[in-house]
N, C-alpha and C. Protein backbone atom coordinates (compact mmCIF):
# COMPACT_ATOMS: atom_id res chain seq x y z
N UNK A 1 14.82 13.99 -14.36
CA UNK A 1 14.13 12.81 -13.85
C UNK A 1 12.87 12.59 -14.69
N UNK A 2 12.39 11.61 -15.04
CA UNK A 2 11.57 11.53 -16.12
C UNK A 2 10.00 11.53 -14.87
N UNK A 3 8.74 11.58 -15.68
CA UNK A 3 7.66 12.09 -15.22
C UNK A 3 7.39 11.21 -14.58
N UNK A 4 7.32 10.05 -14.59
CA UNK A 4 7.10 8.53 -14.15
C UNK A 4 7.65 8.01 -12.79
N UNK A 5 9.24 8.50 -12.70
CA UNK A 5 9.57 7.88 -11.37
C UNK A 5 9.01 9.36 -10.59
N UNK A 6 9.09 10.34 -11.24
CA UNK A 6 8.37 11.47 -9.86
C UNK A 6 7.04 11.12 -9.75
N UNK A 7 6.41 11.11 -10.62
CA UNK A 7 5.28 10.03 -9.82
C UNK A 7 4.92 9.09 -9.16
N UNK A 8 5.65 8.44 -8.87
CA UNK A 8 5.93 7.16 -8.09
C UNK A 8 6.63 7.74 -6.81
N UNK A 9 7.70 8.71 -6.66
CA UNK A 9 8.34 9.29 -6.19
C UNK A 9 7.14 9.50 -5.11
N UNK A 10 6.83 10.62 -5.79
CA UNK A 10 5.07 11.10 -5.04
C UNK A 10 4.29 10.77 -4.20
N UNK A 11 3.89 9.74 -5.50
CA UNK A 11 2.75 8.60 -4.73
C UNK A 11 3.23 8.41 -3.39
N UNK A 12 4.45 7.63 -3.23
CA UNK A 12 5.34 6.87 -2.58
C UNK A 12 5.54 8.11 -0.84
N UNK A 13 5.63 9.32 -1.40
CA UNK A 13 5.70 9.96 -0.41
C UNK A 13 4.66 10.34 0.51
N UNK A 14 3.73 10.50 -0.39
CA UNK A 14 2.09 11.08 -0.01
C UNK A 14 1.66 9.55 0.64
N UNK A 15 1.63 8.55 0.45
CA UNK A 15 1.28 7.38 1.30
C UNK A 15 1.84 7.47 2.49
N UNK A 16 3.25 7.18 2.14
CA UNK A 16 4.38 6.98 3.56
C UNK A 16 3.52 8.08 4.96
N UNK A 17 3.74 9.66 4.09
CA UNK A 17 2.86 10.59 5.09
C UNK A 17 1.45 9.91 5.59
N UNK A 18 0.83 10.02 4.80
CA UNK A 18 -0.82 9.88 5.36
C UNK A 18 -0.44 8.54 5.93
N UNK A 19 0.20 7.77 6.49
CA UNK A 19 0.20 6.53 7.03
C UNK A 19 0.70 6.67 8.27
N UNK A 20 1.87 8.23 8.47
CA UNK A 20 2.81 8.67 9.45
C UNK A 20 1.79 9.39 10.15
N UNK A 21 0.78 10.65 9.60
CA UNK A 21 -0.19 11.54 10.19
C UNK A 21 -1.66 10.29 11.14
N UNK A 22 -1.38 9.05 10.12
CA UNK A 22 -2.79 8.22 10.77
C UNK A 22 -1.99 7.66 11.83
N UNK A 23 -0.87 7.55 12.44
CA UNK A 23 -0.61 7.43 13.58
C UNK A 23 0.49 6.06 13.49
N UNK A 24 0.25 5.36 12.17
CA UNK A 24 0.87 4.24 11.68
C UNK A 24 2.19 3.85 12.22
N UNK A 25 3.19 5.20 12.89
CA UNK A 25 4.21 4.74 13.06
C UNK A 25 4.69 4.59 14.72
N UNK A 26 3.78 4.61 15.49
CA UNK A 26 3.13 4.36 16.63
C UNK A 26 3.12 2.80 16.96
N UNK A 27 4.07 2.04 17.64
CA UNK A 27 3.71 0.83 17.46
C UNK A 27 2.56 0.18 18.23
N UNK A 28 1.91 0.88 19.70
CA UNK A 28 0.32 0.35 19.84
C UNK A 28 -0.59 0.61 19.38
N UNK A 29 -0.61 1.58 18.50
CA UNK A 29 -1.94 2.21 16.90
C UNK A 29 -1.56 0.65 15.99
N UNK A 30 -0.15 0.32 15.61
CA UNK A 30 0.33 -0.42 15.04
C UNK A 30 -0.16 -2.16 15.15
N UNK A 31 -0.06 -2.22 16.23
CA UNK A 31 -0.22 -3.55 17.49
C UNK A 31 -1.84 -3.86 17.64
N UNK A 32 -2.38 -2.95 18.20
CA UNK A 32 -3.77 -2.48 18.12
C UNK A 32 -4.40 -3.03 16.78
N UNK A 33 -4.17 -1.98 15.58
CA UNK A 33 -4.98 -1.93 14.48
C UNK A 33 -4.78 -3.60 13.53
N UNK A 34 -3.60 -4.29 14.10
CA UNK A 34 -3.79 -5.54 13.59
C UNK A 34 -4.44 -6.12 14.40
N UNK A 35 -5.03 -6.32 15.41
CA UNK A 35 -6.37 -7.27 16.48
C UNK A 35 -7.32 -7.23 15.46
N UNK A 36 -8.15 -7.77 15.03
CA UNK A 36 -9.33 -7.70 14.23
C UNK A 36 -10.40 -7.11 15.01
N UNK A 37 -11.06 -5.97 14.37
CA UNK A 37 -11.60 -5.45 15.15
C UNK A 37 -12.73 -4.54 14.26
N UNK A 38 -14.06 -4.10 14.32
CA UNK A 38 -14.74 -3.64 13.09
C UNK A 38 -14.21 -2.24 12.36
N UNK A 39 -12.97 -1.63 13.11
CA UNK A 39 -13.06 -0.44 12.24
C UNK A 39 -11.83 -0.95 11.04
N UNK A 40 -10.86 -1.89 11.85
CA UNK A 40 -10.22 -2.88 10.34
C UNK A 40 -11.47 -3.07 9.08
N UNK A 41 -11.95 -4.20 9.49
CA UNK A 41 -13.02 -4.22 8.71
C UNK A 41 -13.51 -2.83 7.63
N UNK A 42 -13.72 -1.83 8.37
CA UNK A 42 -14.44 -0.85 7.89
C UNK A 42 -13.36 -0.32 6.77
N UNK A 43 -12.18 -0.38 7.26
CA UNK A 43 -10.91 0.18 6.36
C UNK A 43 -10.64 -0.59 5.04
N UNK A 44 -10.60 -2.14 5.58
CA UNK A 44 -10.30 -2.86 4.45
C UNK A 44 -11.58 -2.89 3.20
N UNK A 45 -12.45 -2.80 3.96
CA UNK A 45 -14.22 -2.71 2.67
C UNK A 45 -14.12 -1.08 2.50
N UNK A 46 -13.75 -0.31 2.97
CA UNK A 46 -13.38 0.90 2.11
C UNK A 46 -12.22 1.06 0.86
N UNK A 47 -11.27 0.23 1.22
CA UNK A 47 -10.04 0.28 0.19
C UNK A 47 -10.58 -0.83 -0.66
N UNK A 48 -11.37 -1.99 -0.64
CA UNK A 48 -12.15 -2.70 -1.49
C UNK A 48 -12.97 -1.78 -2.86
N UNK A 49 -13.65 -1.22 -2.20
CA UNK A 49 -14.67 -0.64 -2.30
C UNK A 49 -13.93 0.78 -3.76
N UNK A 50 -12.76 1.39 -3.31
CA UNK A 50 -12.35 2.54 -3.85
C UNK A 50 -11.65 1.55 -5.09
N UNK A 51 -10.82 1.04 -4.89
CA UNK A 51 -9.87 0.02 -5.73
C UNK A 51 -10.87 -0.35 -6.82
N UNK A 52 -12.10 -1.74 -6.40
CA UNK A 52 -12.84 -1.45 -7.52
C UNK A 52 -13.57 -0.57 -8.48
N UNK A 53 -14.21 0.47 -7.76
CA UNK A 53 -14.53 1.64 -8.86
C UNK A 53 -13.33 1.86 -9.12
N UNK A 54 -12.84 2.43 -9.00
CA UNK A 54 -11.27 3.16 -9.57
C UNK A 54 -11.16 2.41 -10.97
N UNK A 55 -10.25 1.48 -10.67
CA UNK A 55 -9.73 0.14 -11.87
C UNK A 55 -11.12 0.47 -12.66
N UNK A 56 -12.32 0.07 -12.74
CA UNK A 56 -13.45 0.34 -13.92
C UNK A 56 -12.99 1.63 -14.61
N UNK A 57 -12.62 2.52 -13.93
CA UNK A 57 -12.68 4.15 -14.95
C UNK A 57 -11.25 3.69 -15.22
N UNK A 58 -9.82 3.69 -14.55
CA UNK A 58 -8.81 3.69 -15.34
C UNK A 58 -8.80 2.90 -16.42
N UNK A 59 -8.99 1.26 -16.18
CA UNK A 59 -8.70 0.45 -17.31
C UNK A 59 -9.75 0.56 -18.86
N UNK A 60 -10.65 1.66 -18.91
CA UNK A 60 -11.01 1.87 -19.73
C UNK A 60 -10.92 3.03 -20.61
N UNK A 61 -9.16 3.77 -19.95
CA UNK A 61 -8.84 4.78 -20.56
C UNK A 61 -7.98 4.01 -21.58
N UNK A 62 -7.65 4.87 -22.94
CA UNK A 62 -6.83 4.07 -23.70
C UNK A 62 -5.31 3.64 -23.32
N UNK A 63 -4.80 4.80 -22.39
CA UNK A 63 -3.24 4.50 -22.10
C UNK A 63 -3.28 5.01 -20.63
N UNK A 64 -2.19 4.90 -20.10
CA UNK A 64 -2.32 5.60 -18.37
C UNK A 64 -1.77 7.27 -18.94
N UNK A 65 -1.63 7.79 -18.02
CA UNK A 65 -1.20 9.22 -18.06
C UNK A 65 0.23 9.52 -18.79
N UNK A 66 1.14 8.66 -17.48
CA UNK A 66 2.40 8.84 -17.56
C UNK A 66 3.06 7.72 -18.55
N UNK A 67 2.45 6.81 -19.23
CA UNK A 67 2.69 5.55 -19.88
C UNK A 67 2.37 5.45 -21.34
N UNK A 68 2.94 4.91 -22.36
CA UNK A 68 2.44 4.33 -23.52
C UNK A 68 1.45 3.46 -23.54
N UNK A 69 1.33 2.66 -22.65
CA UNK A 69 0.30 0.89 -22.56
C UNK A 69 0.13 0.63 -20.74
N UNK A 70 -0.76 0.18 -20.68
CA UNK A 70 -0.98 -0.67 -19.51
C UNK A 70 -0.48 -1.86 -19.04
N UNK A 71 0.77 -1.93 -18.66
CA UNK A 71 1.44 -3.35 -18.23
C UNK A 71 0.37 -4.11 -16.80
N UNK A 72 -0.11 -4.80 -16.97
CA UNK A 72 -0.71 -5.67 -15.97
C UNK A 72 -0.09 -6.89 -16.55
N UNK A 73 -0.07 -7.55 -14.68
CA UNK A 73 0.70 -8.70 -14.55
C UNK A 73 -0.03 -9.90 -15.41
N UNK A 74 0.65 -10.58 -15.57
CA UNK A 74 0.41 -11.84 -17.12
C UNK A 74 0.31 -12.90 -16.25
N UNK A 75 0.94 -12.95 -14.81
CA UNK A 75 0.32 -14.07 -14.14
C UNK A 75 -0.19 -13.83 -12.87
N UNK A 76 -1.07 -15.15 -12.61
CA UNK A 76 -2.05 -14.66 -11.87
C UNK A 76 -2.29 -15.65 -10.53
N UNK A 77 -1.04 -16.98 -10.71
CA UNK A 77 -1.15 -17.87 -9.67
C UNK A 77 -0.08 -17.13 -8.29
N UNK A 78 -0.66 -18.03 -7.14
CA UNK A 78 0.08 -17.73 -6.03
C UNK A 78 1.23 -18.83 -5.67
N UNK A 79 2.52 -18.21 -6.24
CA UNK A 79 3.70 -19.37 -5.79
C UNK A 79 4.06 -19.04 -4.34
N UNK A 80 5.41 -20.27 -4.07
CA UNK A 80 5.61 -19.80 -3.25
C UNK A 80 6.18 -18.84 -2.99
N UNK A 81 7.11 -17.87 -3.86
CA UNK A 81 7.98 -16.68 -3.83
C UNK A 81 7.22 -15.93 -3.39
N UNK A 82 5.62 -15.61 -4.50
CA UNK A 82 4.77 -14.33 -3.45
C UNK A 82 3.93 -14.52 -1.37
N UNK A 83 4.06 -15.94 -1.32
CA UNK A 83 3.74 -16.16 -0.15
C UNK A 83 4.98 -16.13 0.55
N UNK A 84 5.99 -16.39 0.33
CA UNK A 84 6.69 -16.24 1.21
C UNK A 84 7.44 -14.55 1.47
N UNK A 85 7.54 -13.91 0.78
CA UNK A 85 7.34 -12.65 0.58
C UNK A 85 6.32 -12.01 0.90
N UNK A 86 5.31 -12.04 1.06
CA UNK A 86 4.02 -11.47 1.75
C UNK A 86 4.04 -11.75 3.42
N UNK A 87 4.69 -13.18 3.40
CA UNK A 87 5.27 -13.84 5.19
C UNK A 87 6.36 -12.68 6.12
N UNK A 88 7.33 -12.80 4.80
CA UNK A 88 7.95 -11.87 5.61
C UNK A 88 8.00 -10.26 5.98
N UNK A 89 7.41 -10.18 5.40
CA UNK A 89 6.55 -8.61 5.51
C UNK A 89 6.07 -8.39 6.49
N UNK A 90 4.89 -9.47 6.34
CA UNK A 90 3.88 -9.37 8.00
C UNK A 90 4.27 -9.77 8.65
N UNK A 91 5.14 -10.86 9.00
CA UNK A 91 5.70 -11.02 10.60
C UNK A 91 6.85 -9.94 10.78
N UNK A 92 7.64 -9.29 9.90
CA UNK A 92 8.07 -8.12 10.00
C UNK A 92 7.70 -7.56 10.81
N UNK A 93 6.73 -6.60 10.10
CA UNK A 93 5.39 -5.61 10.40
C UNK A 93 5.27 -5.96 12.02
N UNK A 94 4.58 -7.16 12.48
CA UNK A 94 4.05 -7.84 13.48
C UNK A 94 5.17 -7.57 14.47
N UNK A 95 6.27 -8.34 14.02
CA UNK A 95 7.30 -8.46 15.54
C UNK A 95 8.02 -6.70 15.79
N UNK A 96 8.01 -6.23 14.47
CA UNK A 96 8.62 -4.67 15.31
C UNK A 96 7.94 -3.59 15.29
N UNK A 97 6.15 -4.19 15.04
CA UNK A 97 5.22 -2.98 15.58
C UNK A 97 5.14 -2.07 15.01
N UNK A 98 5.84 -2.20 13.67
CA UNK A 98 5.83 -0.78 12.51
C UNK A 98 5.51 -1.19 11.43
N UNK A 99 5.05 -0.62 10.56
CA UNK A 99 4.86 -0.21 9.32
C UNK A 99 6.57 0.24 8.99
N UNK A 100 7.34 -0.50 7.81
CA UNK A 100 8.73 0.04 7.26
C UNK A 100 8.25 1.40 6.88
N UNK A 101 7.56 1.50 5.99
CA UNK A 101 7.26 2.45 5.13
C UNK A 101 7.21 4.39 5.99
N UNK A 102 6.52 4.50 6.54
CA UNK A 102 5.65 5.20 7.49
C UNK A 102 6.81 5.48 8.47
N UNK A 103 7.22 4.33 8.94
CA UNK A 103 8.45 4.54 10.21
C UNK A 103 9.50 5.32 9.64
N UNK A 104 9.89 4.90 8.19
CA UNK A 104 11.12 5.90 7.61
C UNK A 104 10.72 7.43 7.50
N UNK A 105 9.67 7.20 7.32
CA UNK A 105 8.90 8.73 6.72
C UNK A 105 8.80 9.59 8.76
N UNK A 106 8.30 9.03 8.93
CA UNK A 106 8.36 9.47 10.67
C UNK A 106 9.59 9.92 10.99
N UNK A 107 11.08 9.26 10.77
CA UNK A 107 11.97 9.35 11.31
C UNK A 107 12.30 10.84 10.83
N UNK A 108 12.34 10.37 9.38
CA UNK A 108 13.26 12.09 8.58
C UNK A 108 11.65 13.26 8.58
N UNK A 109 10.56 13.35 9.12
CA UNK A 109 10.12 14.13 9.61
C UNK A 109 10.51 15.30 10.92
C-alpha cells in the first residue's frame, strides 16, 4: 500500500475515532451540538484558529511529506454542484442525527 493512502487511511481513522470518543455518534450530543449555542462557536473559532496557523507553516514547506508538489484546488467559485453537495450532507447529518463518518466508526467499535 503506498505511504499516502495509509495516511489518509489514518487520518481518516483517527478523526472518525475522536469524533466517536466526543460523543458524535450519539444522536442528542448530535441534535444538541447543531442548536447554535457558544460552545459551537468556541469549536468552530478553534478549528479557525488551528487551520490558519497550520496552512502558514505547511504551505511554506517546499513539498508535503508524503507528496512531490502541493496540489491545491485551481478553483475557487461556489457552483451549484458544491452547494448542493454540502445540502445534502447537512440535511443528511440533520434528519438522522448522525455524523456518517463517526456512526460507522461507532458501529465496528
Amino acid at each position: 500500500m503506498k505511504a499516502g493512502i495509509l495516511a489518509a487511511l489514518v487520518s481518516g481513522a483517527l478523526f472518525g475515532c475522536g469524533l466517536a470518543i466526543s460523543g458524535m455518534t450519539d444522536r442528542g450530543v448530535v441534535l444538541g451540538f447543531l442548536d447554535f449555542n457558544p460552545a459551537l462557536a468556541f469549536v468552530m473559532a478553534g478549528a479557525v484558529a488551528v487551520t490558519a496557523i497550520a496552512f502558514r507553516f505547511v504551505l511554506r514547506m517546499p513539498a508535503p511529506v508524503l507528496a512531490a508538489e502541493f496540489r491545491l484546488p485551481m478553483r475557487d467559485a461556489v457552483d451549484r454542484r458544491l452547494l448542493l453537495g454540502a445540502a445534502i450532507f447537512g440535511v443528511g447529518w440533520g434528519l438522522a442525527g448522525f455524523c456518517p463518518g463517526p456512526a460507522l466508526v461507532g458501529v465496528a467499535a
